[in-house]
C-alpha atoms as a PDB file:
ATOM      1  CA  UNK A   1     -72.603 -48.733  54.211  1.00  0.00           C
ATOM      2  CA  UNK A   2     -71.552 -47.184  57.363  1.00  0.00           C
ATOM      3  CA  UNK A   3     -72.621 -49.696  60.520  1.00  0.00           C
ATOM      4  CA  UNK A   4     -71.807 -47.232  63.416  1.00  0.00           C
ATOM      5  CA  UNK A   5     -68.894 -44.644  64.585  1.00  0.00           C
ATOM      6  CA  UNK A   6     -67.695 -44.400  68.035  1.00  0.00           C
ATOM      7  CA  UNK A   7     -65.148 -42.453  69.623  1.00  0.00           C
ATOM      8  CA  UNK A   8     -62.180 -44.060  71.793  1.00  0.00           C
ATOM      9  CA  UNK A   9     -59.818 -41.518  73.479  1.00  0.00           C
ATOM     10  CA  UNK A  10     -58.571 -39.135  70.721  1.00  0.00           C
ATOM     11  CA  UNK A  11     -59.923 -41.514  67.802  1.00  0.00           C
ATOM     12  CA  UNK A  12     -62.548 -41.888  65.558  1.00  0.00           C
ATOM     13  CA  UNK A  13     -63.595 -45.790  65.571  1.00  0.00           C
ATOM     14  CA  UNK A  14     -66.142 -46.212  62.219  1.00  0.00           C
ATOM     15  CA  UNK A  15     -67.534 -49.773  61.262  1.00  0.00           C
ATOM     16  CA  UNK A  16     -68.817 -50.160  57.789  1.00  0.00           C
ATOM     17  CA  UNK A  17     -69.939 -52.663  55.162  1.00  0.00           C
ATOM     18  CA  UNK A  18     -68.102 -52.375  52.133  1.00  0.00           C
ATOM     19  CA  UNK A  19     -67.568 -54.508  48.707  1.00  0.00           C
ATOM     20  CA  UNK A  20     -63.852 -56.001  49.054  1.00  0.00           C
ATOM     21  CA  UNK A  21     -63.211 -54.979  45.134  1.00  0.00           C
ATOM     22  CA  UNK A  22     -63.778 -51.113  46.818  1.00  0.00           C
ATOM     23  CA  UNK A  23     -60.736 -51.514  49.149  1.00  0.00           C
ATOM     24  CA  UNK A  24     -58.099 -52.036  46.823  1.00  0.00           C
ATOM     25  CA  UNK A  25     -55.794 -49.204  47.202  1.00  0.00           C
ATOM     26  CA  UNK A  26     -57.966 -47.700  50.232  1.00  0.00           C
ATOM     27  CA  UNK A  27     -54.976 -47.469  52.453  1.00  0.00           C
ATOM     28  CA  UNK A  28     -52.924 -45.277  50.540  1.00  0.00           C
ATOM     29  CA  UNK A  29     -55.846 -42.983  50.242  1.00  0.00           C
ATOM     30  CA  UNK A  30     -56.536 -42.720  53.724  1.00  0.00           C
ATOM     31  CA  UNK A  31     -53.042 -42.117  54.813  1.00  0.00           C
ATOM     32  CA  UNK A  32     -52.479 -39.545  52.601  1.00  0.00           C
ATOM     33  CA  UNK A  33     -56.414 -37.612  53.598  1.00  0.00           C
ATOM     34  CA  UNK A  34     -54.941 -38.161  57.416  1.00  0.00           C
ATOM     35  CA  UNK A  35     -51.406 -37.167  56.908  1.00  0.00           C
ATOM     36  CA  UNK A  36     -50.154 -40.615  57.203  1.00  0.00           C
ATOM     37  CA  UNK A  37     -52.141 -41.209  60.789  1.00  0.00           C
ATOM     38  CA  UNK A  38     -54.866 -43.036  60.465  1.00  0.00           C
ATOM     39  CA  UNK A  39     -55.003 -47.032  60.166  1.00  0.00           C
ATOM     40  CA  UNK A  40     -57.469 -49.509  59.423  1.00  0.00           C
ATOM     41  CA  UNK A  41     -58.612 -53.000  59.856  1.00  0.00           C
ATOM     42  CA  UNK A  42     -60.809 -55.698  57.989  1.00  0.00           C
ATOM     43  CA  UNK A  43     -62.156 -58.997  58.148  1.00  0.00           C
ATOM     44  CA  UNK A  44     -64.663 -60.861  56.199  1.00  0.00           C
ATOM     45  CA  UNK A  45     -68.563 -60.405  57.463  1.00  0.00           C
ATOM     46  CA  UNK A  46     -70.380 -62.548  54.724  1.00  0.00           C
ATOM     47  CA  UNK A  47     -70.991 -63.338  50.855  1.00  0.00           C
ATOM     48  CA  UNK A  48     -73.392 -61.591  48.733  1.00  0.00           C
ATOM     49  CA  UNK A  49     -74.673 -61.881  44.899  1.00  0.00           C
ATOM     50  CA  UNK A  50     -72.672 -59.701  42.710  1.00  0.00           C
ATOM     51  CA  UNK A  51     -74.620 -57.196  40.668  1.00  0.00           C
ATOM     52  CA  UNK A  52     -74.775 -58.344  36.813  1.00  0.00           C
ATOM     53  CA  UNK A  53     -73.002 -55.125  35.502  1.00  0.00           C
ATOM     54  CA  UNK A  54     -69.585 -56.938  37.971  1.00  0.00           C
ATOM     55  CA  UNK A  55     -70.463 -60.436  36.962  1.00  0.00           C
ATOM     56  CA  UNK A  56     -70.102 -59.726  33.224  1.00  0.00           C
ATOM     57  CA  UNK A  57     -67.050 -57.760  33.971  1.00  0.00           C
ATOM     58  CA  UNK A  58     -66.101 -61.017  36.015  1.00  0.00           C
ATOM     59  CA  UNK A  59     -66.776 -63.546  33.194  1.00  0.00           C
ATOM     60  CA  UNK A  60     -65.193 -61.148  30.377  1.00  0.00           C
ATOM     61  CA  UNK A  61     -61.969 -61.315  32.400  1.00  0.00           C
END
């Protein structure tokens, strides 16, 4: 879920929510959509309750 966007000098600054399972392989995807430019940063914001569809998944593995 996107939190905000800003702009700082000649870059795009956007804050989002996302699950960490989505970020896996994120990187490569945005370097290659921004011609190898573009760089981000996480950190952890908080725990939530995994939806049962990923906590079967979870369990099976």
């Amino acid at each position: 879920m996107v939190r905000g966007q800003t702009v700082r000098g000649n870059a795009a600054v956007i804050e989002a929510h996302v699950p960490l399972k989505e970020m896996f392989g994120y990187i490569g995807n945005l370097r290659a959509l921004s011609s190898g430019r573009a760089q981000y940063t996480m950190q952890f914001d908080h725990y939530a309750v995994a939806p049962a569809s990923g906590a079967a998944t979870l369990m099976k593995s």
